[in-house]
N, C-alpha and C. Protein backbone atom coordinates (compact mmCIF):
# COMPACT_ATOMS: atom_id res chain seq x y z
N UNK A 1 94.02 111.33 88.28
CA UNK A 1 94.40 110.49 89.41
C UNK A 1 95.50 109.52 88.97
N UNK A 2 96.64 109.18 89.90
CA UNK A 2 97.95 108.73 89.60
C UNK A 2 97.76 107.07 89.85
N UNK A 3 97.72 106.17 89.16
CA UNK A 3 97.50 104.73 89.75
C UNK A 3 98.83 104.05 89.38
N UNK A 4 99.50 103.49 90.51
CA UNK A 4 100.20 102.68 90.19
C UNK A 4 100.13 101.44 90.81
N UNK A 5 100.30 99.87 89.36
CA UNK A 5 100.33 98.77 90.16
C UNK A 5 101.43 97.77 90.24
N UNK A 6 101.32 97.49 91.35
CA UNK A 6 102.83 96.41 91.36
C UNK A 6 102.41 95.10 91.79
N UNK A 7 103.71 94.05 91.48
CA UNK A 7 103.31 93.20 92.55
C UNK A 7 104.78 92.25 92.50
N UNK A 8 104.32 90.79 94.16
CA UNK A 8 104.82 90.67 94.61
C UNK A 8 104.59 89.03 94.70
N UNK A 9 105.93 88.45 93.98
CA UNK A 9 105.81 87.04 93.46
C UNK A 9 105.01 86.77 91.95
N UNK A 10 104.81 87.88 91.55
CA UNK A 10 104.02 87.49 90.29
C UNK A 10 104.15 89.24 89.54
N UNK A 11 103.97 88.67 88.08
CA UNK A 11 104.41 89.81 87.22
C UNK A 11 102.58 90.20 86.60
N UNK A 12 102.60 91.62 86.79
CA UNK A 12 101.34 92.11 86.26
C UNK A 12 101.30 92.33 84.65
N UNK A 13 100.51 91.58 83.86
CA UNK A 13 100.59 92.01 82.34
C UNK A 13 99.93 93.32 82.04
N UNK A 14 100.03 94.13 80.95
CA UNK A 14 99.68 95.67 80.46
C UNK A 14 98.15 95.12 80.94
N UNK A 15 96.97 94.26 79.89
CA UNK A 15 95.76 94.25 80.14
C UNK A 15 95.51 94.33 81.22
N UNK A 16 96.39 93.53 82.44
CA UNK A 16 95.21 93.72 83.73
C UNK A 16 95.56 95.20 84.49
N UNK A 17 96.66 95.82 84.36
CA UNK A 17 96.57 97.27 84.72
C UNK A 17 95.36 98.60 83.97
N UNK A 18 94.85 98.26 82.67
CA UNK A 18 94.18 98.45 82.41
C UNK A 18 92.93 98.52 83.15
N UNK A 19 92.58 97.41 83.12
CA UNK A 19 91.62 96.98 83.95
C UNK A 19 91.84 97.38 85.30
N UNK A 20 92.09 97.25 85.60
CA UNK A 20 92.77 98.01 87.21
C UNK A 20 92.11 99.32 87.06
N UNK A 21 92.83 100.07 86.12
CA UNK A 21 92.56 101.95 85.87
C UNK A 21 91.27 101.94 85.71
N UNK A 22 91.00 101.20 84.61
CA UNK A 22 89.25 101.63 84.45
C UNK A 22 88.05 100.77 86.11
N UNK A 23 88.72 100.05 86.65
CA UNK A 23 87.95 99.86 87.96
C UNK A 23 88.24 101.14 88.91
N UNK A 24 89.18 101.96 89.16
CA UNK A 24 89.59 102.81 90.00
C UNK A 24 89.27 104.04 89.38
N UNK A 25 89.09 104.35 88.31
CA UNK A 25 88.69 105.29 87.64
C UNK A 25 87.68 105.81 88.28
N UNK A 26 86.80 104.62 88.07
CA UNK A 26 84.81 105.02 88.34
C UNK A 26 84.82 105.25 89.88
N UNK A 27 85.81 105.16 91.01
CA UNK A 27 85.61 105.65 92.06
C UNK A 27 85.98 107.14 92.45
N UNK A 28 86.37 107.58 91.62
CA UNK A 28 86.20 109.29 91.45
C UNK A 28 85.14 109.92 91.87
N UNK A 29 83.76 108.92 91.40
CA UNK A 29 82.31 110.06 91.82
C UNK A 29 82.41 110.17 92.94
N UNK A 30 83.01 109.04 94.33
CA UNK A 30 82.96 108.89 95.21
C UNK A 30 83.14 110.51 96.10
N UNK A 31 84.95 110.67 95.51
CA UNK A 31 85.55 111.24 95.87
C UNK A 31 86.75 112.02 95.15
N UNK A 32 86.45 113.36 95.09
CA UNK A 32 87.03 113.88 93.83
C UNK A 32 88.65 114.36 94.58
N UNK A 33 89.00 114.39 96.09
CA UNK A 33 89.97 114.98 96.45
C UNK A 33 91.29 113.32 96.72
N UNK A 34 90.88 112.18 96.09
CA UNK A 34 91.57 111.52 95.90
C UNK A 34 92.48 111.72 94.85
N UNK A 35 94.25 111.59 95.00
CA UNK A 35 95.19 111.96 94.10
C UNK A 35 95.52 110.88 93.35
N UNK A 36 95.75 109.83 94.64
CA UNK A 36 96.52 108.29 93.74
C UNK A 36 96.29 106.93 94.37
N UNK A 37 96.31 106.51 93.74
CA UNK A 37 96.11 104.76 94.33
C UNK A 37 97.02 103.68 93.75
N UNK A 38 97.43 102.92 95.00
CA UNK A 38 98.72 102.15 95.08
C UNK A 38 97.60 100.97 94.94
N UNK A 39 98.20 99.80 94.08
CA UNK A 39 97.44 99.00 93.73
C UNK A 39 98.69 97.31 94.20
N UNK A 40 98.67 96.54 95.06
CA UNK A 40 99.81 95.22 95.16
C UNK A 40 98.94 94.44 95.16
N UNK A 41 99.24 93.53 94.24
CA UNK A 41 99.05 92.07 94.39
C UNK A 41 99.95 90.93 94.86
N UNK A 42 99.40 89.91 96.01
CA UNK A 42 100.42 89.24 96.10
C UNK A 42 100.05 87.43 95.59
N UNK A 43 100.89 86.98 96.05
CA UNK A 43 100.69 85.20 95.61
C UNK A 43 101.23 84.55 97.25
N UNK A 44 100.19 84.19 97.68
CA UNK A 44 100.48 82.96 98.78
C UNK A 44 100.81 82.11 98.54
N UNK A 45 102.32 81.39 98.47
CA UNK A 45 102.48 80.01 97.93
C UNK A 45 102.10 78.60 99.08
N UNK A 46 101.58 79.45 100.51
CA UNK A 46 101.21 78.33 101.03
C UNK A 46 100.00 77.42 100.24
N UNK A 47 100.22 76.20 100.28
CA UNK A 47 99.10 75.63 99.41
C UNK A 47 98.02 74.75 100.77
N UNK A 48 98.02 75.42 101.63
CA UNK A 48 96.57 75.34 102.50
C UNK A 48 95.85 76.88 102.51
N UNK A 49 96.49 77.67 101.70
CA UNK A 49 95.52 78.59 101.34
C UNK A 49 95.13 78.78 99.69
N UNK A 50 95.10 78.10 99.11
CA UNK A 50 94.61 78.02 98.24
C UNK A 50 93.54 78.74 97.37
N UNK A 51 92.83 78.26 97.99
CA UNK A 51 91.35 79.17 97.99
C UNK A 51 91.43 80.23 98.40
N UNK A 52 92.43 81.08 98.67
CA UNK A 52 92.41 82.78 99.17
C UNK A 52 93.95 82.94 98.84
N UNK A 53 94.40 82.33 97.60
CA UNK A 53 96.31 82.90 97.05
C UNK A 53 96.61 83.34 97.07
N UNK A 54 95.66 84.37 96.28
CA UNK A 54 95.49 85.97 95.35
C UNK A 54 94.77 86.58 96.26
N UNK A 55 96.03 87.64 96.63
CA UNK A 55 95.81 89.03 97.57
C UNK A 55 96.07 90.68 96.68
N UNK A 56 94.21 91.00 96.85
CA UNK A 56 95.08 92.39 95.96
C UNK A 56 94.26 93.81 97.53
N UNK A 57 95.69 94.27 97.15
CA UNK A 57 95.53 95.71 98.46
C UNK A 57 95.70 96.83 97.50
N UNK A 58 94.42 97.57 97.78
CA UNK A 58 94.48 98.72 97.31
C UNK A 58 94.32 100.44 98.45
N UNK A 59 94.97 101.20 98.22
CA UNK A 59 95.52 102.19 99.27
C UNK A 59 95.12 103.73 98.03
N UNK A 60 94.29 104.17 98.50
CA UNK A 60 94.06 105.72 97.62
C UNK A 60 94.26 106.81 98.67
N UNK A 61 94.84 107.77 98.35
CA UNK A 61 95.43 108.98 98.98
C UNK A 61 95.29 110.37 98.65
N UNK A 62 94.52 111.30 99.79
CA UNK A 62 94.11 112.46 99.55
C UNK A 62 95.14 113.13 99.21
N UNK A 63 94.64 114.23 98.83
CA UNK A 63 95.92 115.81 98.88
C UNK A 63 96.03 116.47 100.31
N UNK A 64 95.04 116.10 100.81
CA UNK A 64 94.58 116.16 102.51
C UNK A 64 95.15 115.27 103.54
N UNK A 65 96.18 114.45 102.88
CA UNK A 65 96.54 113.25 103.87
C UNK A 65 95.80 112.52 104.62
N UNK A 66 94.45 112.13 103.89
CA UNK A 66 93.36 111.22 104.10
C UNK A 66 93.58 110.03 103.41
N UNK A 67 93.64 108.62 103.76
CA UNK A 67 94.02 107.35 103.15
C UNK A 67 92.88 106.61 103.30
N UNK A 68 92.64 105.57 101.98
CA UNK A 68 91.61 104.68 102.17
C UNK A 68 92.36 103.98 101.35
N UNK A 69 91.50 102.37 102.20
CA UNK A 69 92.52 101.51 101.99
C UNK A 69 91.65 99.85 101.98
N UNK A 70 91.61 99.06 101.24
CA UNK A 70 90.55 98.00 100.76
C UNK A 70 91.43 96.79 100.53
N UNK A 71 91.59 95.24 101.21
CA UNK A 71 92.14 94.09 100.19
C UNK A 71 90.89 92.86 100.22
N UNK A 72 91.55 92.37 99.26
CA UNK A 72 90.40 91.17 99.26
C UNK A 72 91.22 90.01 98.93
N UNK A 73 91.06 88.90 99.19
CA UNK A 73 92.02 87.43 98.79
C UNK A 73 90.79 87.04 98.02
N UNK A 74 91.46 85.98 96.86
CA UNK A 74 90.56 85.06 96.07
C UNK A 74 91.57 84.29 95.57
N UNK A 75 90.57 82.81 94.78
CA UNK A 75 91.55 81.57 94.32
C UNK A 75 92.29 82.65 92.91
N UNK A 76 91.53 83.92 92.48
CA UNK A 76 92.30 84.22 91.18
C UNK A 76 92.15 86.20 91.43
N UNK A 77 93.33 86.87 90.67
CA UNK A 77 93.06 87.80 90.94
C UNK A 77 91.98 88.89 90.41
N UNK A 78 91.14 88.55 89.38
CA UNK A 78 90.26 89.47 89.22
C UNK A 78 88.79 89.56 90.07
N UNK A 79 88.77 87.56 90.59
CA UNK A 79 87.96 88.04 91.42
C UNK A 79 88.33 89.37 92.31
N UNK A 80 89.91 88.94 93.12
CA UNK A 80 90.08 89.81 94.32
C UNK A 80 90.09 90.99 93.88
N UNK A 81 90.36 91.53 93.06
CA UNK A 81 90.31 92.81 92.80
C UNK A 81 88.69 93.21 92.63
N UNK A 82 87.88 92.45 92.11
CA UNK A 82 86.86 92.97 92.12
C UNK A 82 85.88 93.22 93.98
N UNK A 83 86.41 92.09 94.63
CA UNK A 83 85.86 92.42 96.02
C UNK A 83 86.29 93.57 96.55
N UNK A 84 87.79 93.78 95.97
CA UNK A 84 88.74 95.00 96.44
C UNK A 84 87.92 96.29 96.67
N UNK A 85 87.69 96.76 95.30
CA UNK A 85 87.12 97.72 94.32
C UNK A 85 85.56 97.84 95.26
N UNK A 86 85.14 96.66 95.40
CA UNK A 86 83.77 96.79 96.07
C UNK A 86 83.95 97.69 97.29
N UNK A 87 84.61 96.83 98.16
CA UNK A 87 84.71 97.75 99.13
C UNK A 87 85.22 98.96 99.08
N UNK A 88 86.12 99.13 98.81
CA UNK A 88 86.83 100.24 98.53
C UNK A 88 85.93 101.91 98.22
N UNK A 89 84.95 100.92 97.33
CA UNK A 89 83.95 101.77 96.88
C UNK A 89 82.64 101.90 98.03
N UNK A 90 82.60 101.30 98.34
CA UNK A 90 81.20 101.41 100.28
C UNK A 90 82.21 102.05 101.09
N UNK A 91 83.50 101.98 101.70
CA UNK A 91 83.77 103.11 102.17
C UNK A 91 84.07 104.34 102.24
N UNK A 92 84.10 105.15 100.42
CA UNK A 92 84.15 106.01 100.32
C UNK A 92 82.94 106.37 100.17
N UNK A 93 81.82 106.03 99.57
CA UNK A 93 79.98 105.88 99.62
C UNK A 93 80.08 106.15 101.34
N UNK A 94 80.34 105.76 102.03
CA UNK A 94 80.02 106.10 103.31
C UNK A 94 80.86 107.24 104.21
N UNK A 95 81.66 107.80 103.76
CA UNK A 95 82.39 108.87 104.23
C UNK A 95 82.06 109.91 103.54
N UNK A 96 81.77 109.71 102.20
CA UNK A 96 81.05 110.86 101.41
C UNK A 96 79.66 110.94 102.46
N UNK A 97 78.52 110.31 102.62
CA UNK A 97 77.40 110.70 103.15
C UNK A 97 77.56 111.11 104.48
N UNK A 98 78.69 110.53 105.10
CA UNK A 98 79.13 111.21 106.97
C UNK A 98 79.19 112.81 106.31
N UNK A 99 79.68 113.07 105.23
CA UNK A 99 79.97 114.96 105.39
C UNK A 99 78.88 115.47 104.52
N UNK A 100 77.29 115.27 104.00
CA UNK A 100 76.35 115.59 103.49
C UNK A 100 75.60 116.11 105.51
N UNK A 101 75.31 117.14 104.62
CA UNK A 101 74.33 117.70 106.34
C UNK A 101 72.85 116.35 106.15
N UNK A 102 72.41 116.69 107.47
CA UNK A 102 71.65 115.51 107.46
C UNK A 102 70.20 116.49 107.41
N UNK A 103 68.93 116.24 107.04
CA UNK A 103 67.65 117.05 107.11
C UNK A 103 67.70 117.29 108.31
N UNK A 104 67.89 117.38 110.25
CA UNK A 104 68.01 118.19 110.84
C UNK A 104 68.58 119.26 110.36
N UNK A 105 70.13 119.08 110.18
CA UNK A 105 70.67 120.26 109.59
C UNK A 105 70.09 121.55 108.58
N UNK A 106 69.72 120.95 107.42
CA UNK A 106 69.18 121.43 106.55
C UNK A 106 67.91 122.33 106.88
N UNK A 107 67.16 121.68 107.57
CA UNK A 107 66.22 122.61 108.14
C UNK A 107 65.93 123.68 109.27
N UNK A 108 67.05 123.24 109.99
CA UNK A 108 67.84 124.39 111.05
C UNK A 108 68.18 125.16 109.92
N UNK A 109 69.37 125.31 109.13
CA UNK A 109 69.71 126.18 108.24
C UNK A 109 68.41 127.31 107.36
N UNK A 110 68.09 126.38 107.50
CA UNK A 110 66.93 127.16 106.11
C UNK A 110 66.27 128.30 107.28
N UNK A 111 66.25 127.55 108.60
CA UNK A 111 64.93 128.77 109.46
C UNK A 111 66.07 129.35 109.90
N UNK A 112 67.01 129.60 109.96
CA UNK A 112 67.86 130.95 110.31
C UNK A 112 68.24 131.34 109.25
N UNK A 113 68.78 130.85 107.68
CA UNK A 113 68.38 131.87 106.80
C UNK A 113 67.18 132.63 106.82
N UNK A 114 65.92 132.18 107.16
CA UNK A 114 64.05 132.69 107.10
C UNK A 114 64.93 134.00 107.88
N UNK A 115 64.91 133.87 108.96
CA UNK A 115 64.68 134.79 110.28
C UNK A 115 66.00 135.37 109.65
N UNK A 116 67.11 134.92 109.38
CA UNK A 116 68.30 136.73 109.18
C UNK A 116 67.03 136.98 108.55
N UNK A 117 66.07 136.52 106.70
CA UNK A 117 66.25 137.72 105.57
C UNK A 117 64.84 138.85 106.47
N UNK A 118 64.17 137.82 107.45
CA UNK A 118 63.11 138.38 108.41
C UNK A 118 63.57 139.57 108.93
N UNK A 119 64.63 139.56 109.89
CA UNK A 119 65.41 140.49 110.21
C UNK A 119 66.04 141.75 109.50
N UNK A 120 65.98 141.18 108.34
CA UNK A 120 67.12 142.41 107.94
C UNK A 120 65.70 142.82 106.84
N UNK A 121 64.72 142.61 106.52
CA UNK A 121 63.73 143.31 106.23
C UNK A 121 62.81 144.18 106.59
N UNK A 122 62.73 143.68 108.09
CA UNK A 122 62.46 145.08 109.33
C UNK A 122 63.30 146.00 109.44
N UNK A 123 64.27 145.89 109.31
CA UNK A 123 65.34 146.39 110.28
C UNK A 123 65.69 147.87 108.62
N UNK A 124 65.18 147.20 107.93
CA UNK A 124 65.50 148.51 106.30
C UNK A 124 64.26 148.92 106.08
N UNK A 125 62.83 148.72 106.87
CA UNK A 125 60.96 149.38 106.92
C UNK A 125 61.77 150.67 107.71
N UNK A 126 61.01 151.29 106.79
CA UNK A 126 61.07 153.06 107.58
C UNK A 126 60.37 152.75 108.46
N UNK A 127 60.43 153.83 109.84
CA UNK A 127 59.87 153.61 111.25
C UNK A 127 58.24 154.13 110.88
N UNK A 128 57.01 154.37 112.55
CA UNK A 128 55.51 154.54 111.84
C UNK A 128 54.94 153.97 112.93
N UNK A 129 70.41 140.24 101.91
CA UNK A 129 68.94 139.02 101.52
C UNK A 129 69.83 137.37 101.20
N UNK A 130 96.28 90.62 77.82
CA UNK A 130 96.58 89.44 77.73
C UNK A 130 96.10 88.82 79.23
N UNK A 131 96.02 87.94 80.12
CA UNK A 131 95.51 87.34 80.68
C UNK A 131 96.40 86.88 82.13
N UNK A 132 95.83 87.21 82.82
CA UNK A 132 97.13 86.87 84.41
C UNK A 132 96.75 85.29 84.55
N UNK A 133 98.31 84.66 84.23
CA UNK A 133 97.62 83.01 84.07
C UNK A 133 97.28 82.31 85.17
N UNK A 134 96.82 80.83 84.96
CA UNK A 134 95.90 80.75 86.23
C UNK A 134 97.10 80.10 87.48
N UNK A 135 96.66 80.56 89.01
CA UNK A 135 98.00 80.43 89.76
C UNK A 135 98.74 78.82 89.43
N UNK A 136 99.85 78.71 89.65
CA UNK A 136 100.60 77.80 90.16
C UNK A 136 100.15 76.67 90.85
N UNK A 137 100.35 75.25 89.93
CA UNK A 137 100.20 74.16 91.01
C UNK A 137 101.41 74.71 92.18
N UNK A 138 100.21 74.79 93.42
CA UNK A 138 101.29 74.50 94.76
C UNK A 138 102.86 73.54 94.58
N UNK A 139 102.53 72.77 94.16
CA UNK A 139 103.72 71.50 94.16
C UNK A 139 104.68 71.43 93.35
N UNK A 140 104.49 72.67 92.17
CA UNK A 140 105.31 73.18 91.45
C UNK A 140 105.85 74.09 91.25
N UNK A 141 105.79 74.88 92.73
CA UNK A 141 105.93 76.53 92.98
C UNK A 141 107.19 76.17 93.81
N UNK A 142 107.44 75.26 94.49
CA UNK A 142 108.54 74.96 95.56
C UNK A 142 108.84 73.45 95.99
N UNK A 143 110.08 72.94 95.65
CA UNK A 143 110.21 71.61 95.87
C UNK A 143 109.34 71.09 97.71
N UNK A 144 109.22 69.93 97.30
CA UNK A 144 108.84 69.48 98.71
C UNK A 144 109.42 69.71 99.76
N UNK A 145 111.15 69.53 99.91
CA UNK A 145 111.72 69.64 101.63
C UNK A 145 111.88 71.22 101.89
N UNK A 146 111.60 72.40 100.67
CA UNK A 146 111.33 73.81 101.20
C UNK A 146 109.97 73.79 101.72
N UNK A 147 109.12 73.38 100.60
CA UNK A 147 107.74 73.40 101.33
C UNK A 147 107.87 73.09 103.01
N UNK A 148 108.20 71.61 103.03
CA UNK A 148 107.87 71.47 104.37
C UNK A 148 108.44 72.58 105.63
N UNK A 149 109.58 72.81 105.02
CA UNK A 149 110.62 73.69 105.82
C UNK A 149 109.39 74.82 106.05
N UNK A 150 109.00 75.38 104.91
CA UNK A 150 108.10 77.05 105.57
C UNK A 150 107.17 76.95 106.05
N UNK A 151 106.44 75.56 106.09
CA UNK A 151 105.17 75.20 106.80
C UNK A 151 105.68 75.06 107.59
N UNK A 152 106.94 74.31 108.63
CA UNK A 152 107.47 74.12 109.78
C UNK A 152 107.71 75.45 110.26
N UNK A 153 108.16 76.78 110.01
CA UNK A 153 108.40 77.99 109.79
C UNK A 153 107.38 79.10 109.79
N UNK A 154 106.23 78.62 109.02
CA UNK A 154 104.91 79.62 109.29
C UNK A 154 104.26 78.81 110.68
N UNK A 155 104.23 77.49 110.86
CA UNK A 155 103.70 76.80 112.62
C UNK A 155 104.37 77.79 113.31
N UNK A 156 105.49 77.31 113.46
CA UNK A 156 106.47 78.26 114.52
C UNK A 156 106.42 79.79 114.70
N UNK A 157 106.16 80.64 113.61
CA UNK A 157 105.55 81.85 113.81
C UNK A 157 104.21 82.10 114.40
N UNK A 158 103.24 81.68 113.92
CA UNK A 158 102.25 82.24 114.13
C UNK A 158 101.22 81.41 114.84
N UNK A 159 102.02 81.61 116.31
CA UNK A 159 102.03 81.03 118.02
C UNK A 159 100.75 81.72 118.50
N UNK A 160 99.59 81.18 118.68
CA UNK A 160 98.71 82.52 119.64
C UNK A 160 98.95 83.49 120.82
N UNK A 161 98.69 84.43 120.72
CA UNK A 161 98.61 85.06 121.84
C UNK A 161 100.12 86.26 121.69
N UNK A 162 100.72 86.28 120.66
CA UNK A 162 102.16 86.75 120.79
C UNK A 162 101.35 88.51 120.06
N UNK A 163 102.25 89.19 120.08
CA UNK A 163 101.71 90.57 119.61
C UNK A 163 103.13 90.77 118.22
N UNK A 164 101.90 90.53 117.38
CA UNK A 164 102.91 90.10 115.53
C UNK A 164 102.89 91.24 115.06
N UNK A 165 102.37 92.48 115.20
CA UNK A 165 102.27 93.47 114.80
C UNK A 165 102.24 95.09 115.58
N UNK A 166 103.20 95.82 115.31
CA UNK A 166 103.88 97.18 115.90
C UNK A 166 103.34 98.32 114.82
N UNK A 167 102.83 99.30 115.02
CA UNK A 167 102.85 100.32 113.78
C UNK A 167 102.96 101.64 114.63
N UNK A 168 104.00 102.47 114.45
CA UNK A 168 103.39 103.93 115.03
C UNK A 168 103.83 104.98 113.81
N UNK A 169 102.60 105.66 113.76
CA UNK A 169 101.90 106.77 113.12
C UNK A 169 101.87 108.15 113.47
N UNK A 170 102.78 109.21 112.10
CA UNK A 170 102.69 110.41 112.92
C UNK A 170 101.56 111.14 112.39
N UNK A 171 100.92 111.79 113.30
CA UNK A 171 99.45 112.74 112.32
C UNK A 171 99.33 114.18 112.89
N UNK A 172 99.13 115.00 112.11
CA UNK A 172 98.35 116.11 112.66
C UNK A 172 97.19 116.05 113.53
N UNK A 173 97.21 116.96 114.64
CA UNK A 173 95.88 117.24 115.62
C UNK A 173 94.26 117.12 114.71
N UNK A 174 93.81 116.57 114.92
CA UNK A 174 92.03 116.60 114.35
C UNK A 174 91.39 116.92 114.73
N UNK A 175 89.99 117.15 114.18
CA UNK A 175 88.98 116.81 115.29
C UNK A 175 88.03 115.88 115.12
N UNK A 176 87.11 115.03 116.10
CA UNK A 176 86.57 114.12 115.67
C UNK A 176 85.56 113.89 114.67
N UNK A 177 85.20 115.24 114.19
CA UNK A 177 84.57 114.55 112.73
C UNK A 177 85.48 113.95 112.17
N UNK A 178 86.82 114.63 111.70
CA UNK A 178 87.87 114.55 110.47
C UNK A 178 88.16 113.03 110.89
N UNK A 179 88.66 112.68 112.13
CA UNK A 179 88.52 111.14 112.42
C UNK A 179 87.60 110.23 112.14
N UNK A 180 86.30 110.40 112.69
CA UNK A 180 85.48 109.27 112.02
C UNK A 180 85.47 109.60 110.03
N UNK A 181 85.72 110.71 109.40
CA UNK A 181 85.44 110.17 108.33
C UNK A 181 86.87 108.72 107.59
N UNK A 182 88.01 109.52 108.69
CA UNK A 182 89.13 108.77 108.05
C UNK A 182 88.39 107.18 108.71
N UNK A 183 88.34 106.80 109.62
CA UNK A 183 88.25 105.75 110.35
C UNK A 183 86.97 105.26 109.04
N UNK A 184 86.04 105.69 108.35
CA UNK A 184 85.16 104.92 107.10
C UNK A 184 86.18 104.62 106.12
N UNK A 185 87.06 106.03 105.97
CA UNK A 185 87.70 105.49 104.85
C UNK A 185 89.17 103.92 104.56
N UNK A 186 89.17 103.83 105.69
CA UNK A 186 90.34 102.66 105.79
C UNK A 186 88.84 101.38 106.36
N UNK A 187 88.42 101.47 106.50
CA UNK A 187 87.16 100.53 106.87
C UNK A 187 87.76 99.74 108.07
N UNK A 188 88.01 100.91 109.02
CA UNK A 188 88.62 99.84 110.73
C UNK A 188 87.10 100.56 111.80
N UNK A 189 87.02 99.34 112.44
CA UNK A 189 85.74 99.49 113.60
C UNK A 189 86.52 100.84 114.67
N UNK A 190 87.53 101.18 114.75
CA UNK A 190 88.05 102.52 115.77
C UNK A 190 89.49 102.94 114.92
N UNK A 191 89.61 104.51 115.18
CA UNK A 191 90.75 105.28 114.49
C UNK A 191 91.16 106.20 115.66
N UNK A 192 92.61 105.91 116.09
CA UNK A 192 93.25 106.38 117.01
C UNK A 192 93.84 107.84 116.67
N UNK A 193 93.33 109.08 117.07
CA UNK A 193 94.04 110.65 116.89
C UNK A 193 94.58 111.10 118.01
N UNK A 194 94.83 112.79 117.59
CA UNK A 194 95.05 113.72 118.60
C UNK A 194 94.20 114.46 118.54
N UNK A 195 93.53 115.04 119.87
CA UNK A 195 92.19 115.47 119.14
C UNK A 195 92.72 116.68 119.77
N UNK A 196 92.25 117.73 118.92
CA UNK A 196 92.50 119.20 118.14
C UNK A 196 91.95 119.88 119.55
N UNK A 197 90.93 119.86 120.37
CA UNK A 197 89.97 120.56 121.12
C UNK A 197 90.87 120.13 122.51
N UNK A 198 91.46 118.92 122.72
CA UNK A 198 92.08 118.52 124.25
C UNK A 198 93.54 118.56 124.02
N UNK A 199 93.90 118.01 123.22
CA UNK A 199 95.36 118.38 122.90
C UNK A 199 95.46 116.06 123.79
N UNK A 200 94.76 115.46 123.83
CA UNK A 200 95.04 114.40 124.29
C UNK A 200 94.80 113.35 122.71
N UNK A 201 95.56 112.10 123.66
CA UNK A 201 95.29 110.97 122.62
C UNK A 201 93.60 110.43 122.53
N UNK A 202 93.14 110.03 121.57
CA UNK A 202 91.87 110.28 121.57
C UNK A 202 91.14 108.51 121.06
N UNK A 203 90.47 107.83 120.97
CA UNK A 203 89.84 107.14 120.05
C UNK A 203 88.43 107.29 119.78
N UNK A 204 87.96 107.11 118.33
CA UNK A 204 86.97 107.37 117.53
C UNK A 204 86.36 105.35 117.99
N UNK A 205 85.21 105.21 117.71
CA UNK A 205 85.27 103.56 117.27
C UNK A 205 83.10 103.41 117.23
N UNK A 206 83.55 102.56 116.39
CA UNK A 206 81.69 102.20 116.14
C UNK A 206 81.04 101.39 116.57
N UNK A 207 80.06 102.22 117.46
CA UNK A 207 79.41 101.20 117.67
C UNK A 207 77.76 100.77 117.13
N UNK A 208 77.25 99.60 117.75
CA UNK A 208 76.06 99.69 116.93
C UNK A 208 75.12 100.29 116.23
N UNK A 209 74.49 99.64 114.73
CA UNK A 209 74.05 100.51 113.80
C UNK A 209 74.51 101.75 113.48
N UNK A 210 74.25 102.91 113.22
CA UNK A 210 75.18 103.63 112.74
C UNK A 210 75.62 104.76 113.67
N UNK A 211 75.70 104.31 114.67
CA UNK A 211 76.45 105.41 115.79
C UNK A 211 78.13 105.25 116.04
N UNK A 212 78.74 106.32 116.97
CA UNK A 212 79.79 106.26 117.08
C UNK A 212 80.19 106.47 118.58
N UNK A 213 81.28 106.01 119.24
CA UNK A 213 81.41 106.67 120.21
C UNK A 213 83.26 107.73 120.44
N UNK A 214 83.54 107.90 121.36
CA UNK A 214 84.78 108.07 122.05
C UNK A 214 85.19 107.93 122.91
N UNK A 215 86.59 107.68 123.00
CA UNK A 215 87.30 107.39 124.06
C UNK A 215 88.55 108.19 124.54
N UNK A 216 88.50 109.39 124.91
CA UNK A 216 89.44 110.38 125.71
C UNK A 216 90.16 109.76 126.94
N UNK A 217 91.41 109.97 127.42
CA UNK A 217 92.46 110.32 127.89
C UNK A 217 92.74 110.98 129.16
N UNK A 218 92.51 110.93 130.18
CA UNK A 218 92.62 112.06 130.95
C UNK A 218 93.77 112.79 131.37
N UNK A 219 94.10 113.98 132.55
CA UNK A 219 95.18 113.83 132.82
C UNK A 219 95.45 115.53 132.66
C-alpha cells in the first residue's frame, strides 16, 4: 500500500511519517483492496482555534474507485492523527461487516445447498454434491495588524446562511449496496449515486440505529 504524507504550513519530519505508515499499515486487516492513502496535515494560525490547530485528513483509495476518508483537529498532531486513524479504522470495521452475509443469509444458503445435494441424490437412485515541535505561539506566527486583518477577513467570510461549498462528482452507475458501503466508508449520514437498476439520480442516507433508507427521483 502506497502512503503519501504532506503538509500545509508546516514541514513533516522522517519520524512522524514513520509513524504515520506503521498507523495505516495495521488498517489493512480492515481492508485488503485498499491501494493508497493520502495523508495532509494542516496548521490553523487562527489563534481562537487553538485547541483544534492541528488538522490531519486522511483519504485511502480502492483499485475499485472506492474512497475512505477520516480528519480529526487537535491542540497537537499526533493526537489528531491518532483520532484520524480511529475513525478511519470504524469505518472500514463497518463496511467490511455491511458485505459479511448476515445468519439469515447463511442459513437460507445452507438449506438450498441441503435440498440441491437432496435433489441431485434422488434424481442419480435407480428407479423401483525526531519530533513535530510544539505549534507556534499564535502571536508569533503573524504580526498583529495581519492578524487583525484575517480575523476581519475570516468575520466577513463566514456570513450564515451563504452556500460556501460547490463539489460535482463524476461516478459510474451503482447499485445501492455498492453505495451504502461507500457512504460507511467516507463516514457521511447520505451518499448521492446513479443507481444502476433506474438509470436515475438516487440517495442512500441513515437512518436510525442501523438501518438505511432511499431516496429516488422520478420522472
Amino acid at each position: 500500500m502506497e502512503i503519501v504524507v504532506t503538509g500545509r504550513n508546516v514541514q513533516v519530519p522522517d519520524h512522524f511519517r514513520g509513524l504515520v505508515e506503521e498507523k495505516l499499515t495495521r488498517l489493512e486487516r480492515h481492508d485488503h483492496k485498499i491501494v493508497g492513502m493520502e495523508v495532509e496535515l494542516f496548521h490553523e494560525p487562527n489563534r481562537r482555534q487553538q485547541k483544534s490547530c492541528q488538522r490531519v485528513e486522511i483519504t485511502g483509495r480502492g483499485g475499485c474507485g472506492a474512497v475512505a476518508r477520516a480528519e480529526a483537529s487537535a491542540p497537537d498532531f499526533y493526537a489528531a492523527l491518532d483520532m484520524a486513524v480511529g475513525k478511519l479504522a470504524e469505518r472500514l470495521r463497518r463496511s467490511h461487516d455491511r458485505r459479511k452475509p448476515s445468519r439469515r443469509d447463511r442459513v437460507h444458503a445452507s438449506r438450498v445447498a441441503a435440498n440441491a445435494s437432496a435433489v441431485a441424490l434422488m434424481e442419480a437412485a435407480p428407479p423401483t454434491t525526531d519530533t513535530i515541535p510544539a505549534p507556534r505561539s499564535h502571536d508569533e506566527s503573524l504580526p498583529g495588524a495581519e492578524l487583525e486583518q484575517l480575523e476581519e477577513q475570516w468575520a466577513a467570510e463566514y456570513l450564515p446562511g451563504r452556500i460556501v461549498r460547490e463539489k460535482v462528482h463524476q461516478a459510474d452507475p451503482m447499485t445501492v449496496d455498492e453505495a451504502l458501503s461507500r457512504m460507511e466508508l467516507v463516514g457521511h449520514d447520505f451518499y448521492l449515486f446513479a443507481d444502476t437498476d433506474s438509470g436515475h439520480a438516487s440517495v442512500v442516507y441513515r437512518r436510525r440505529g442501523y438501518d438505511y433508507g432511499v431516496i429516488r427521483l422520478g420522472g
